[in-house]
Protein backbone atom coordinates (compact mmCIF):
# COMPACT_ATOMS: atom_id res chain seq x y z
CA UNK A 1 9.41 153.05 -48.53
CA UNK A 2 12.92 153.93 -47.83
CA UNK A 3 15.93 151.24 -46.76
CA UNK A 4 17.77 154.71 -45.10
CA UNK A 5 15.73 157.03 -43.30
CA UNK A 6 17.09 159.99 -42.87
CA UNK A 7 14.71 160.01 -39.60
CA UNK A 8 17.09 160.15 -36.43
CA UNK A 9 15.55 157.68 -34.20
CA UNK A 10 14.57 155.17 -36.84
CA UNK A 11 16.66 153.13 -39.55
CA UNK A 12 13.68 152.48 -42.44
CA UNK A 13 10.54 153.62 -43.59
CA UNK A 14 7.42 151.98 -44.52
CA UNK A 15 4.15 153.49 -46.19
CA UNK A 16 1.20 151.28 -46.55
CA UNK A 17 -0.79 153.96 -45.85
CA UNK A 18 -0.02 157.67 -47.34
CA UNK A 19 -2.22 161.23 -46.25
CA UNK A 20 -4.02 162.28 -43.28
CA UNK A 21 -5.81 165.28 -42.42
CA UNK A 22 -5.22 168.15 -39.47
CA UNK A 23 -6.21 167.10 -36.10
CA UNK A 24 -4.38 169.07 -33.61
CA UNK A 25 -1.83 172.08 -33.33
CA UNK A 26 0.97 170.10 -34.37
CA UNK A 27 -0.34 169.20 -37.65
CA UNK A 28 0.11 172.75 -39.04
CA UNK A 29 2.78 172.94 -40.61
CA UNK A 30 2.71 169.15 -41.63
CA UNK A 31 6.07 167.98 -43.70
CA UNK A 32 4.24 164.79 -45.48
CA UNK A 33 1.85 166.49 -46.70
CA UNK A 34 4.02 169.70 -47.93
CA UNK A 35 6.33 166.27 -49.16
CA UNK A 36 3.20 164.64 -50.89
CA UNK A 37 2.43 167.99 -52.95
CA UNK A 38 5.94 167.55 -54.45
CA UNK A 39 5.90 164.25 -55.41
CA UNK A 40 2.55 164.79 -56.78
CA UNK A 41 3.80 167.21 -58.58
CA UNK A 42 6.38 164.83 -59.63
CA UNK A 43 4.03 162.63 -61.77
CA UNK A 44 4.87 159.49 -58.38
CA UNK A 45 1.41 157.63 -58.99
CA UNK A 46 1.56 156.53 -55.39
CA UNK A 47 0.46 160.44 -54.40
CA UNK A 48 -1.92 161.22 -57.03
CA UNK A 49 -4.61 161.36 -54.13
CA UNK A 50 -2.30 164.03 -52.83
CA UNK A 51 -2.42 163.95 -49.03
CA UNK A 52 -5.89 162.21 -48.85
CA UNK A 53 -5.89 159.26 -46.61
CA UNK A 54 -5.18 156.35 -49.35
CA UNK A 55 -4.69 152.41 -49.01
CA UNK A 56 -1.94 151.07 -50.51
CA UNK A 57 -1.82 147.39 -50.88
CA UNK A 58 0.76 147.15 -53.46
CA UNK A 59 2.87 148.40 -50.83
CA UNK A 60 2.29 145.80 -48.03
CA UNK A 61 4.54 143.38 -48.63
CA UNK A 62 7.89 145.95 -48.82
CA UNK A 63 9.08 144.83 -45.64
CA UNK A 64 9.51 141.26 -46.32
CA UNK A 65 12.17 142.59 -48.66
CA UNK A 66 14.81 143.60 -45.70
CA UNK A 67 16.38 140.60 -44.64
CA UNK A 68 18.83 142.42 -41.46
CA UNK A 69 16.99 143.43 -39.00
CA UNK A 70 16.58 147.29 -38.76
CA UNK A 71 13.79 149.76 -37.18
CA UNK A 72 11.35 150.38 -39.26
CA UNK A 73 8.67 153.45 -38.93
CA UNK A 74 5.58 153.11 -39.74
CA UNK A 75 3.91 155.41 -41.48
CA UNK A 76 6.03 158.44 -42.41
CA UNK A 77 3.63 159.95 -44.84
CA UNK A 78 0.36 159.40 -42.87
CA UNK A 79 -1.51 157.76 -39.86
CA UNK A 80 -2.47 154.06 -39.64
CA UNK A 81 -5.34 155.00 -37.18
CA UNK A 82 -6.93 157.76 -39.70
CA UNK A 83 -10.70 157.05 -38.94
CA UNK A 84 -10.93 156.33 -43.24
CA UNK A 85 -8.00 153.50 -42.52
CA UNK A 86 -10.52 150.37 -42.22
CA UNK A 87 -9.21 148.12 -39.62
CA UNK A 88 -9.67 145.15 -41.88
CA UNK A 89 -6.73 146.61 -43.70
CA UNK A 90 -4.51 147.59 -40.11
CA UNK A 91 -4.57 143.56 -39.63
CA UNK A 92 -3.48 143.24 -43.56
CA UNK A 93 -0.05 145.64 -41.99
CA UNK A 94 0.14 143.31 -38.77
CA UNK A 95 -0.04 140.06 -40.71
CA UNK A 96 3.10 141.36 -42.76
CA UNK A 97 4.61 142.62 -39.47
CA UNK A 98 4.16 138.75 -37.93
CA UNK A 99 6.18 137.63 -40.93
CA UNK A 100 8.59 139.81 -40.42
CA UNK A 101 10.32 139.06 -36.33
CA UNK A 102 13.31 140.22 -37.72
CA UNK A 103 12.39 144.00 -38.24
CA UNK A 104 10.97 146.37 -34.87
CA UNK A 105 8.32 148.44 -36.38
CA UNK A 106 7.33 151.93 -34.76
CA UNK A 107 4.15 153.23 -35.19
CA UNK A 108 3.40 156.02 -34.01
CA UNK A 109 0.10 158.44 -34.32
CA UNK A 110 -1.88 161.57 -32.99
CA UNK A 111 -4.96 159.48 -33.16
CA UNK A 112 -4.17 157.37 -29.80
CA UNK A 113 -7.96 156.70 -29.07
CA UNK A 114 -8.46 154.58 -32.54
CA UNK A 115 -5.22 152.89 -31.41
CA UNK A 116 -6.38 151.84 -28.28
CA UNK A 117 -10.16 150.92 -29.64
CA UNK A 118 -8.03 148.59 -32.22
CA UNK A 119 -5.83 146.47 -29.82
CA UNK A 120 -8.50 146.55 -27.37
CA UNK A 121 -9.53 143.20 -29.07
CA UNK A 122 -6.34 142.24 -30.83
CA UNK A 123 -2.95 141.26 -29.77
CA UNK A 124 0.02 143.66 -29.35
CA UNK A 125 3.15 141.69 -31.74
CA UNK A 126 6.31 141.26 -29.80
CA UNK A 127 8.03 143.58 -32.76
CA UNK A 128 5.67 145.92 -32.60
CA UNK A 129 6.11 149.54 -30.29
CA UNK A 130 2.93 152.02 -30.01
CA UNK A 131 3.64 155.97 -29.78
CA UNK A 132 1.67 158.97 -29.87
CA UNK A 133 2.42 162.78 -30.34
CA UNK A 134 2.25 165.15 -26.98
CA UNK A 135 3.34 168.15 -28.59
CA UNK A 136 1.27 170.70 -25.98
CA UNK A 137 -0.98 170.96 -22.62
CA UNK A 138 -3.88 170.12 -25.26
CA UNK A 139 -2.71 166.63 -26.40
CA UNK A 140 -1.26 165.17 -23.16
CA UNK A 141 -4.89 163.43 -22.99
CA UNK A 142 -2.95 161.11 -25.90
CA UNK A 143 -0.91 159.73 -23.30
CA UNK A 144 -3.27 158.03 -21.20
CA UNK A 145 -4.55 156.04 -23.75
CA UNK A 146 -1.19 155.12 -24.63
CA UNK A 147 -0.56 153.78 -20.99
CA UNK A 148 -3.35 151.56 -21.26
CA UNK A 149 -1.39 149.68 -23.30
CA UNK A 150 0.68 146.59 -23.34
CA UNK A 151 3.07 147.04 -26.09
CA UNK A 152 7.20 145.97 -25.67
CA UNK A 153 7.97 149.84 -25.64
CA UNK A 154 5.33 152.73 -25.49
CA UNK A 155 6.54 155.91 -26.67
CA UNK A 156 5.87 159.59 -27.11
CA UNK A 157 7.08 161.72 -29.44
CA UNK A 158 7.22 165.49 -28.73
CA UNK A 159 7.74 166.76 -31.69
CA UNK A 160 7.45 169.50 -32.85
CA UNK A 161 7.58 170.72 -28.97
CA UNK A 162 5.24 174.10 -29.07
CA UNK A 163 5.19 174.74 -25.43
CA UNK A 164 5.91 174.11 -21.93
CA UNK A 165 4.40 170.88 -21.02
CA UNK A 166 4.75 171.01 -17.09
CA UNK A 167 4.38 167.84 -15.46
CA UNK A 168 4.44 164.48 -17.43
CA UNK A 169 3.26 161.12 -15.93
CA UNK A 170 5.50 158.87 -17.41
CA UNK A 171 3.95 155.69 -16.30
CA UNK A 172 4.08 152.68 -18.59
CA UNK A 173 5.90 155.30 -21.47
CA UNK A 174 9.54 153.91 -22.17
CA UNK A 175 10.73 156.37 -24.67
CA UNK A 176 10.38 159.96 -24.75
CA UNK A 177 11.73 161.94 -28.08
CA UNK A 178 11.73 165.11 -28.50
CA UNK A 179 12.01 168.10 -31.05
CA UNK A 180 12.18 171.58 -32.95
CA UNK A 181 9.93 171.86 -35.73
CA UNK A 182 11.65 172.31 -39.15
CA UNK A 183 10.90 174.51 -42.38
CA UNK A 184 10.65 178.17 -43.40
CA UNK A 185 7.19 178.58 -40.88
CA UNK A 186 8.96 176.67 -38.09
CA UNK A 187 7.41 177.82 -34.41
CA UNK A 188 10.61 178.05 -32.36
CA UNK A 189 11.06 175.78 -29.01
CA UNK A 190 12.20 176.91 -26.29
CA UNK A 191 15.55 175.33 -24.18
CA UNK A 192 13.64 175.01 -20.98
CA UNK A 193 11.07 173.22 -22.10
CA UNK A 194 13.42 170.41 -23.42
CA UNK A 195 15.10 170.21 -20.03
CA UNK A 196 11.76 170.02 -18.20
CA UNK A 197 10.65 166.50 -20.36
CA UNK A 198 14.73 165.52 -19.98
CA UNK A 199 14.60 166.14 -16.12
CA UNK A 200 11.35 164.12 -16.10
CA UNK A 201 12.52 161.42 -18.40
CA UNK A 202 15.60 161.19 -15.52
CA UNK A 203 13.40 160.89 -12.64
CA UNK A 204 11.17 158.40 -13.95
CA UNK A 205 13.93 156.20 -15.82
CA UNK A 206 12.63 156.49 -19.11
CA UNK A 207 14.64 156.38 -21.69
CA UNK A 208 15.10 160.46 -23.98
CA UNK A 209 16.12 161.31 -27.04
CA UNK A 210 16.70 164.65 -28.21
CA UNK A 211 16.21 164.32 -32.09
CA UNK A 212 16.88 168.43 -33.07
CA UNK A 213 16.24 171.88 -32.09
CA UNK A 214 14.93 172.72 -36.45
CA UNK A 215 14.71 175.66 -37.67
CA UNK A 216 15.59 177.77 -34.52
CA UNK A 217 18.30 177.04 -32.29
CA UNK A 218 19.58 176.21 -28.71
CA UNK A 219 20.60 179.93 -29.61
CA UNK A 220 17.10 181.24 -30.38
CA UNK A 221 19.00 181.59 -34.10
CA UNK A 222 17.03 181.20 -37.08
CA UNK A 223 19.49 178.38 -39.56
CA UNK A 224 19.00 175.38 -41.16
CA UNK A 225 18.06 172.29 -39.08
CA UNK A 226 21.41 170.61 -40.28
CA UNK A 227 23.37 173.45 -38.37
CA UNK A 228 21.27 173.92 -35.54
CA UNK A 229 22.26 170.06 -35.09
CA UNK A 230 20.77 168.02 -31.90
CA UNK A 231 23.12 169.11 -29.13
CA UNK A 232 21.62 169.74 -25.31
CA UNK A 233 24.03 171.94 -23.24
CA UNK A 234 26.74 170.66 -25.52
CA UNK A 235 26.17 167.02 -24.80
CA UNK A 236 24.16 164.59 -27.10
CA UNK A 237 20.96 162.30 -25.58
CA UNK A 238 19.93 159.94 -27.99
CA UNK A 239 19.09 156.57 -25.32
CA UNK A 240 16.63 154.19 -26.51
CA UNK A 241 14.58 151.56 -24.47
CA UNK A 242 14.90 148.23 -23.85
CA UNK A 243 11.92 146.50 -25.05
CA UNK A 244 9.74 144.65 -21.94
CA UNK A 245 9.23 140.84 -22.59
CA UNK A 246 6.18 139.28 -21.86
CA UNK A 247 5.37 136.89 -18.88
C-alpha cells in the first residue's frame, strides 16, 4: 500500500492482491514483477511468493485507514481478475470498497473477460471505475468487454503504447491514458501514434491523459523517464472524466 503514489493519474495504492503471470505483449517487460524480485530480495514477507499470484487478507482492510478522500489504484503489483484470484475473495475487496464512499478506486486489468464474467452477476459500486490495457491491434478485443459495462467511468489504459492502434471505438470508454514504457529494455513509442488515440479521444469527447513518453522521447532520445517528462507538442493533457451517475 502506498498513501503517495508516485503513479501520475492516481493519488494511492492498494495491494490485496500481489503477482500475476504474462498474458499478452505488454506484459514483457513487467515493472511489478522486476519490483517484487527486489523486495523479495529485501527479506518484505509480503513477496516471498515472488510474483506468484498471492491473497493477501491482512492487507484488506488498508483502505479504511485514509480518512480524505483520494484515488486509489487497485492493484499495482498484480491483477484482481488473475484466473487463481477466487472470486469469493474479489467480493472480500468490494465489501471494503462499500465501506469506504469516500475513496474512488481504479481497477484496472488485462484480463477484461474475468472482469466482465464477475459483474455479470454482481453490482458495479458507485466508487468503483473498471479499465483494461489496449496496448496493440492484438488486445483491442479487451475493449469490448469493457463497454459492456456499467461502471461510473470505464477506462483504458494504453500503456506501454507498442504500436499504431488505428481506429478506436470509444463507445461507453470515458478515459483514455496513455504511455511510453519505462526501464533499460523499454520498446520506444512512437509520436504519431499518441496523436492518433488524442485525435480520437477529441472526436469522441472522451476524456485523455498523456501520462509519459519513458525511456525514449518525443525526440526518439534514449533518457530517463523523469527527463523525457509527459509533454505533447509542448502542451500537457492530463483531463480526467466525470464519473456518470446512475438513473
Amino acid at each position: 500500500m502506498s498513501n503517495n503514489s508516485k503513479i501520475a493519474w492516481t493519488q494511492a495504492t492498494w495491494n490485496p492482491v500481489t503477482g500475476c503471470e504474462k498474458t499478452s505483449d505488454g506484459c514483457k517487460n513487467c515493472y511489478a514483477e522486476q519490483l517484487v524480485k527486489r523486495l523479495k530480495a529485501m527479506g518484505q514477507a509480503k513477496y516471498q511468493n515472488g510474483f506468484t499470484p498471492t491473497l493477501h487478507p491482512g492487507s484488506l482492510n488498508e483502505p479504511l485507514k485514509w480518512k480524505n478522500p483520494r484515488l486509489v489504484f487497485l492493484p499495482s503489483m498484480g491483477d484482481l481478475f488473475h484466473k487463481d484470484i477466487p472470486f469469493s475473495f474479489i467480493d472480500q475487496v468490494m465489501d471494503v470498497i462499500l465501506k469506504c464512499p469516500q475513496h474512488t478506486f481504479q481497477i484496472l486489468t488485462k484480463r477484461a473477460e474475468r472482469m466482465n464474467d464477475y459483474f455479470s452477476s454482481r453490482p458495479i459500486l458507485e466508487n468503483v471505475w473498471l479499465g483494461c490495457t489496449v496496448e496493440n491491434q492484438s488486445t483491442k478485443w479487451r475493449m469490448d468487454c469493457l463497454r459492456q459495462l456499467k461502471a461510473p467511468v470505464n477506462f483504458i489504459s494504453h500503456e506501454p503504447l507498442l504500436e499504431d492502434l488505428g481506429m478506436l471505438d470509444y463507445t461507453n470508454i470515458d478515459w483514455v491514458i496513455a504511455g511510453g514504457e519505462s526501464g533499460n529494455k523499454a520498446r520506444k513509442m512512437e509520436k504519431s501514434w499518441v496523436l492518433n488515440i488524442k485525435a480520437q479521444c477529441d472526436a469522441s469527447g472522451t476524456a485523455f491523459f498523456f501520462k509519459q513518453w519513458g525511456t525514449w522521447g518525443e525526440d526518439g532520445v534514449k533518457r530517463s523517464t523523469k527527463a523525457n517528462r509527459h509533454l505533447l507538442d509542448g502542451a500537457e493533457y492530463q483531463a480526467y472524466p466525470i464519473p456518470k451517475k446512475k438513473p
